[in-house]
Protein backbone atom coordinates (compact mmCIF):
# COMPACT_ATOMS: atom_id res chain seq x y z
CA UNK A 1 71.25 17.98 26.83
CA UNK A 2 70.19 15.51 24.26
CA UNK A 3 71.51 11.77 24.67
CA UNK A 4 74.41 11.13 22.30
CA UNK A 5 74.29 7.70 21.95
CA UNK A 6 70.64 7.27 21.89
CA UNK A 7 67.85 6.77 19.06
CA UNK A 8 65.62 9.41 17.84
CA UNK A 9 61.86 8.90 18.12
CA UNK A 10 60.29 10.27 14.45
CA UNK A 11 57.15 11.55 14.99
CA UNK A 12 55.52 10.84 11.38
CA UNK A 13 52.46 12.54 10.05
CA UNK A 14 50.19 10.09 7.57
CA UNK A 15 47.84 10.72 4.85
CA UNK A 16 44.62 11.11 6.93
CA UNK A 17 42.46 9.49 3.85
CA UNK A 18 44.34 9.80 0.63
CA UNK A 19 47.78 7.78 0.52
CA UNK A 20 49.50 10.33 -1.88
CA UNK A 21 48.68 12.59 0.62
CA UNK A 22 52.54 11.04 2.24
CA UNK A 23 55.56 13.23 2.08
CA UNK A 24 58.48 11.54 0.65
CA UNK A 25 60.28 12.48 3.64
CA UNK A 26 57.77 10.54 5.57
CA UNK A 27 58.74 7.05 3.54
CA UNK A 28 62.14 7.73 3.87
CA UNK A 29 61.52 7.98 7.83
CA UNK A 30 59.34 4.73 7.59
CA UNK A 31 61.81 3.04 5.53
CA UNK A 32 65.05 3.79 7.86
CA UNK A 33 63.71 3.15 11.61
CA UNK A 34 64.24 0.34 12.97
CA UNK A 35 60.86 -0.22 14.36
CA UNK A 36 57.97 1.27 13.72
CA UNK A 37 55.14 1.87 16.66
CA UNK A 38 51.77 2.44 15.12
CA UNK A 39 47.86 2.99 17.20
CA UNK A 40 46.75 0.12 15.20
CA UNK A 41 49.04 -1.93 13.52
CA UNK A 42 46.49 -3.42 11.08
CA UNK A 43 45.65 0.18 9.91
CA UNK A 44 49.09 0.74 9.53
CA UNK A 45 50.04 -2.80 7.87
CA UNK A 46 47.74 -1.42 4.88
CA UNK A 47 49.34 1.62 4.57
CA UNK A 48 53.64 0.09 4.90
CA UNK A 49 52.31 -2.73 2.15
CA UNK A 50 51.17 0.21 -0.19
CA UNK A 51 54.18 1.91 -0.49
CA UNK A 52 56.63 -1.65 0.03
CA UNK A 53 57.64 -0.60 3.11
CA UNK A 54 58.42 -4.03 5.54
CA UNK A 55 60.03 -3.26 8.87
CA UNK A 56 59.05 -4.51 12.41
CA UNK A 57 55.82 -3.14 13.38
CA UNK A 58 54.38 -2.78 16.95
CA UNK A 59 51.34 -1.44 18.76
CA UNK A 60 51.28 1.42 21.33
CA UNK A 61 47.95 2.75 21.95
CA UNK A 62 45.70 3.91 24.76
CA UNK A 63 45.62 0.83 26.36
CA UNK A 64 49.31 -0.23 26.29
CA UNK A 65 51.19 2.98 26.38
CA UNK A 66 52.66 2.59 30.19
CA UNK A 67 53.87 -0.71 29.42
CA UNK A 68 54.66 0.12 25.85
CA UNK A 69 55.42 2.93 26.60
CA UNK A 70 58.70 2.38 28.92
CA UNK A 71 59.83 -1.03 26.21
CA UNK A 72 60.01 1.59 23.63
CA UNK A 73 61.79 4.37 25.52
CA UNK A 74 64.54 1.49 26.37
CA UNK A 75 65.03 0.90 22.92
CA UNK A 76 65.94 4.33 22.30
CA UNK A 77 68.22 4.02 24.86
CA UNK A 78 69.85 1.57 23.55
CA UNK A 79 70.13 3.14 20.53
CA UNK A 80 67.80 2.49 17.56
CA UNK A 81 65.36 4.54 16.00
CA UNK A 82 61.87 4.57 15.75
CA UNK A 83 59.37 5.91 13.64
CA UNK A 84 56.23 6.44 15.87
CA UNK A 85 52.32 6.75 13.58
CA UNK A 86 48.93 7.03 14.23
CA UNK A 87 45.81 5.70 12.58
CA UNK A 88 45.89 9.07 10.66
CA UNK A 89 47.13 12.23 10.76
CA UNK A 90 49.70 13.76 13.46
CA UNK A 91 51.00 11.26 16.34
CA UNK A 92 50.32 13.35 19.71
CA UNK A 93 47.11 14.90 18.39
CA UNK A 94 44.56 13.43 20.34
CA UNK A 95 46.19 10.62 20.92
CA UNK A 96 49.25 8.77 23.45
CA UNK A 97 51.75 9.79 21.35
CA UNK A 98 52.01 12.92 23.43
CA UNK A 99 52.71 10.55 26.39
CA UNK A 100 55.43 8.89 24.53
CA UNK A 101 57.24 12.34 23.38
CA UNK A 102 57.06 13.51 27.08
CA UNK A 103 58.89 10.27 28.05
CA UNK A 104 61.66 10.56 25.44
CA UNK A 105 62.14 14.29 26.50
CA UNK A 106 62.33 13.17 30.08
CA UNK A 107 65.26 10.67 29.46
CA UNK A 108 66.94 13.20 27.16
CA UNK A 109 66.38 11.26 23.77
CA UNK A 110 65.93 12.93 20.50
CA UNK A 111 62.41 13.62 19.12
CA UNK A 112 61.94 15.20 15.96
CA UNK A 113 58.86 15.89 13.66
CA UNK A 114 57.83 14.86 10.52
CA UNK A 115 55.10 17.00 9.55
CA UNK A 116 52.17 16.24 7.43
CA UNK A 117 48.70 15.74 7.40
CA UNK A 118 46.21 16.96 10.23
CA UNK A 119 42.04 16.69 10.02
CA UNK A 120 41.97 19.71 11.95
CA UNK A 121 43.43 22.19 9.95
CA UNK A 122 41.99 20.96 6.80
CA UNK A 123 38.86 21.17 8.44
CA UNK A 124 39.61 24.26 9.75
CA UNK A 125 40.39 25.97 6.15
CA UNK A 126 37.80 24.02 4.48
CA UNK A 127 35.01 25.39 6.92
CA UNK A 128 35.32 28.96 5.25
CA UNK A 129 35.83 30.61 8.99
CA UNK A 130 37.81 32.63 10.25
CA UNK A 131 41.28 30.96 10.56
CA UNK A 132 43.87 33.32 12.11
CA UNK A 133 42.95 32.49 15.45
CA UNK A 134 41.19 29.00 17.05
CA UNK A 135 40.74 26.83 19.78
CA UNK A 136 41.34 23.07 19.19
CA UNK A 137 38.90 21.40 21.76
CA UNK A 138 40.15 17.56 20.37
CA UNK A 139 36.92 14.94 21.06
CA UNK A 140 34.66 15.59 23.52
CA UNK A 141 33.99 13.01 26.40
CA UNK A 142 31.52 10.00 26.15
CA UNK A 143 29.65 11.32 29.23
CA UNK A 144 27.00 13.68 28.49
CA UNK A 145 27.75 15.29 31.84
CA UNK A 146 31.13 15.61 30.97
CA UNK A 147 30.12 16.92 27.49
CA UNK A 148 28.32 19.66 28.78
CA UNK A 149 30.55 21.02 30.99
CA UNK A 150 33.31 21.44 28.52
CA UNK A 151 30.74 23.07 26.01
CA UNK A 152 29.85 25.37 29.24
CA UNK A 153 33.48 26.54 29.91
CA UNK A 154 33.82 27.75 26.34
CA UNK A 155 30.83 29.10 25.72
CA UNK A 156 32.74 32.76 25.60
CA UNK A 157 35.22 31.79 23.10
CA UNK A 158 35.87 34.14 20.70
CA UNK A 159 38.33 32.52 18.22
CA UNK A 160 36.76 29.45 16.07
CA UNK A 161 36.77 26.32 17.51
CA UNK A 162 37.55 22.94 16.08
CA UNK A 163 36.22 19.41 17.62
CA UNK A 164 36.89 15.68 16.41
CA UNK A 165 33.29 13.83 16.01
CA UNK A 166 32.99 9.97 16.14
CA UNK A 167 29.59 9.16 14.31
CA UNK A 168 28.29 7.02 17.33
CA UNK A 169 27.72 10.78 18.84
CA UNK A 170 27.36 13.28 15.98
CA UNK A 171 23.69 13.71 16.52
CA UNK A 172 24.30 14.21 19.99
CA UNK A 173 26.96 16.49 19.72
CA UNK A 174 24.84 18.98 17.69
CA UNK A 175 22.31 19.67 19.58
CA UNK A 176 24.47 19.77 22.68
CA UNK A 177 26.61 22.22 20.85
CA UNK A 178 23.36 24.29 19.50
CA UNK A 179 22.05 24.31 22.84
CA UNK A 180 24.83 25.45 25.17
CA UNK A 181 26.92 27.53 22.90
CA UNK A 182 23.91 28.96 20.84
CA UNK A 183 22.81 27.70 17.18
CA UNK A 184 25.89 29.44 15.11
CA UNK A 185 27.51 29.00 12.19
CA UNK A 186 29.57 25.87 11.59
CA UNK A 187 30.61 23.17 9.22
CA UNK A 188 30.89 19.60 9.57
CA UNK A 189 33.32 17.92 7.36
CA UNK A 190 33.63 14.14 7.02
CA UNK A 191 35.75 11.73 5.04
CA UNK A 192 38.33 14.62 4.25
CA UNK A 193 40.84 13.52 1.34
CA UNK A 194 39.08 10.76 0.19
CA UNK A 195 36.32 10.39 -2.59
CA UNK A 196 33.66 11.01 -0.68
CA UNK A 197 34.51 14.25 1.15
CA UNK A 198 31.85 16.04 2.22
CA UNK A 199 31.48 19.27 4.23
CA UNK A 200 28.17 20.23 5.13
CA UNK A 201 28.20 24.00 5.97
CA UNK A 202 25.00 26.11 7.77
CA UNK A 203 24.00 26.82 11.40
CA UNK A 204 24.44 24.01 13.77
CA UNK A 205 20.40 23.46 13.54
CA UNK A 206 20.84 23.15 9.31
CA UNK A 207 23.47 20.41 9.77
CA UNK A 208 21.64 18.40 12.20
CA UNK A 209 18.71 18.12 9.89
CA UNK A 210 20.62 17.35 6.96
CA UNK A 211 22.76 14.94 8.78
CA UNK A 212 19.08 13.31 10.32
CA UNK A 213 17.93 13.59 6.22
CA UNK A 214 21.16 11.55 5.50
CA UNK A 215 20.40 8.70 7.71
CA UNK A 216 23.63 6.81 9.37
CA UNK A 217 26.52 8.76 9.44
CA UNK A 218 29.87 7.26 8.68
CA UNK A 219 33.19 8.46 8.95
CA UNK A 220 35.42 9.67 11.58
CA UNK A 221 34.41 13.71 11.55
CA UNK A 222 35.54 17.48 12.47
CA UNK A 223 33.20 19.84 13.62
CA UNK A 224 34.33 23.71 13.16
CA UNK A 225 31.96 26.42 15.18
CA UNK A 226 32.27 30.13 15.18
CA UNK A 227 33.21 31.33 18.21
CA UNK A 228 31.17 33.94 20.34
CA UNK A 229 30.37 37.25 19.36
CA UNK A 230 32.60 40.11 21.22
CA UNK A 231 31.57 41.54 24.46
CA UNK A 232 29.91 37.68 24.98
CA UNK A 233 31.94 37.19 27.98
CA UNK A 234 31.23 40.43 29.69
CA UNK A 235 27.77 39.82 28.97
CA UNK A 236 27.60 36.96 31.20
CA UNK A 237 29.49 37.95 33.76
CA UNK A 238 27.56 40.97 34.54
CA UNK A 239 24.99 38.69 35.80
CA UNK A 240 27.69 36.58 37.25
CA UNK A 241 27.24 40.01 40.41
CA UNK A 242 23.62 38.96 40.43
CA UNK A 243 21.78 36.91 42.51
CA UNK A 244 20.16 33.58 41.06
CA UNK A 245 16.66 34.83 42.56
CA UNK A 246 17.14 38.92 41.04
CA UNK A 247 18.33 37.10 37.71
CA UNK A 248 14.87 34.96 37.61
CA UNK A 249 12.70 37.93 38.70
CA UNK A 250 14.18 39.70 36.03
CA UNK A 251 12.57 37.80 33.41
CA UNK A 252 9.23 36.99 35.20
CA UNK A 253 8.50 40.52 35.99
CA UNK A 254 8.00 40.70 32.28
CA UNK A 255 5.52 38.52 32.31
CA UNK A 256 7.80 35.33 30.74
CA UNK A 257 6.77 31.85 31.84
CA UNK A 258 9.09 30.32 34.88
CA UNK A 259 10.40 27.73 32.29
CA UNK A 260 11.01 30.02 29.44
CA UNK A 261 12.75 32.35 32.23
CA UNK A 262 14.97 29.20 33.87
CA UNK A 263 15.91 28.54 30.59
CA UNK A 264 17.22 32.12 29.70
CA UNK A 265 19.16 32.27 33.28
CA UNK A 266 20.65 29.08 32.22
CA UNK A 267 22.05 30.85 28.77
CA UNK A 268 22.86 34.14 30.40
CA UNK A 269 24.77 32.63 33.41
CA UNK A 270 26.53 29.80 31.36
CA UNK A 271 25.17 26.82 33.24
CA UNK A 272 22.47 24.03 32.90
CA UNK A 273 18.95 24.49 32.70
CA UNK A 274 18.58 21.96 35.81
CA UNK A 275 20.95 23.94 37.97
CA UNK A 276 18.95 26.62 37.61
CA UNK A 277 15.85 24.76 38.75
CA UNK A 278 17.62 22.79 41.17
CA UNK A 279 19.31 26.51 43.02
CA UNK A 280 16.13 28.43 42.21
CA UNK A 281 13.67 25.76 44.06
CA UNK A 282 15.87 25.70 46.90
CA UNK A 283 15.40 29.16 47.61
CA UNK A 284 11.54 29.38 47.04
């Protein structure tokens, strides 16, 4: 049962590059709350002096949100209403804000949704994919390691899948993605809604030359790959009954090189290329 006597925490979608991009419903919400928590409260300054808007404005990000977290929850309590933003798009999408809603739901306080925009599904649409189903993977870890095992665990998705790309790692991410889930067809959009949008559309290998061609890349980004053909999974899980030693004699019984052959174990089994050399030497 919802708290009676408590606030309601407004989950408020903003324009994710273009400010008419905000639903009037969305400055209503802005304008009413009593407080407003934002992911960076300088981002958000620019966008409550645009439209006039001046209410009390505090931070609640990564690195606050326990201790943020529970102030703002006791507010609610007590009764006022906040409006909660991020830096752009949908609060709780790949961000804390899904900490915060889980801690209003947990003391019974009212949390309701003002939609809007979201750099995923404009992405999505944009990429000319297939849209009815997909698989958002939100940004993939700093660690290469880390990287590489999520790519590996999704390798057999069928439906389209949708990533968020800082441009400290684009490059990176590319030929990661090209390497582990194959070099299919995908589109990279950057600065969506504002006047530079660009979406660069090819196979993975096509946009990591032109993005190389292009120099520095700018922009927070969204990466949208196909997913894997049909029958992909039982593919690799038919050699998933076979031993790591049958799988490599496989290949070098017709007379491919021991690299080329590690490297097609690697593809067909859904793990690294050093795993294989590190399980296959063992055994030889």
């Amino acid at each position: 049962m919802k708290g009676v006597n408590t606030g309601t925490l407004y989950l408020v979608a903003t324009p994710i590059g273009n400010l008419e991009d905000i639903s009037l419903r969305a400055l209503r919400t802005l304008k009413e709350a009593d407080l407003i928590a934002a992911e960076d409260t300088r981002h958000s300054l620019k966008l409550l002096n645009y439209f006039e808007i001046k209410k009390p404005l505090v931070s609640y990000f990564e690195h606050n949100k326990l201790k943020r977290g529970e102030e703002l929850i006791q507010q609610l309590l007590e009764g006022k209403n906040i409006a909660l933003v991020t830096d752009a798009g949908t609060p709780g999408i790949s961000d804390p804000g899904e900490d915060l809603v889980k801690l209003a739901i947990e003391n019974n306080i009212n949390v309701t949704m003002i939609p809007g925009c979201t750099a995923s599904i404009t992405a999505l649409v944009l990429s000319g994919l297939p849209c009815r189903r997909f698989s958002f993977e939100g940004f993939l870890s700093h660690d290469r390691k880390e990287r590489q095992k999520h790519l590996e665990s999704i390798r057999s998705e069928e439906r389209t899948i949708i990533f968020y790309v800082s441009p400290h790692n684009c490059t990176d991410i590319l030929k990661e993605t090209e390497n582990i889930l194959g070099d299919r067809n995908a589109a990279l959009c950057r600065e969506l809604t504002k006047k530079h949008e660009e979406v660069i559309r090819g196979r993975l290998s096509e946009i990591a030359k032109a993005i190389t061609l292009n120099g520095k890349v700018k922009g927070e980004m969204v990466l949208v790959i196909e997913g894997a053909e049909t029958g992909q999974a039982d593919e690799e899980n038919k050699w998933l009954s076979v031993s790591l030693n049958e799988h490599m004699d496989y290949y070098l019984s017709q007379g491919i090189e021991k690299k080329e052959a590690m490297k097609l174990v690697a593809k067909d089994r859904g793990i690294t290329k050093r795993e294989v050399y590190s399980l296959y030497m063992k055994k030889t």
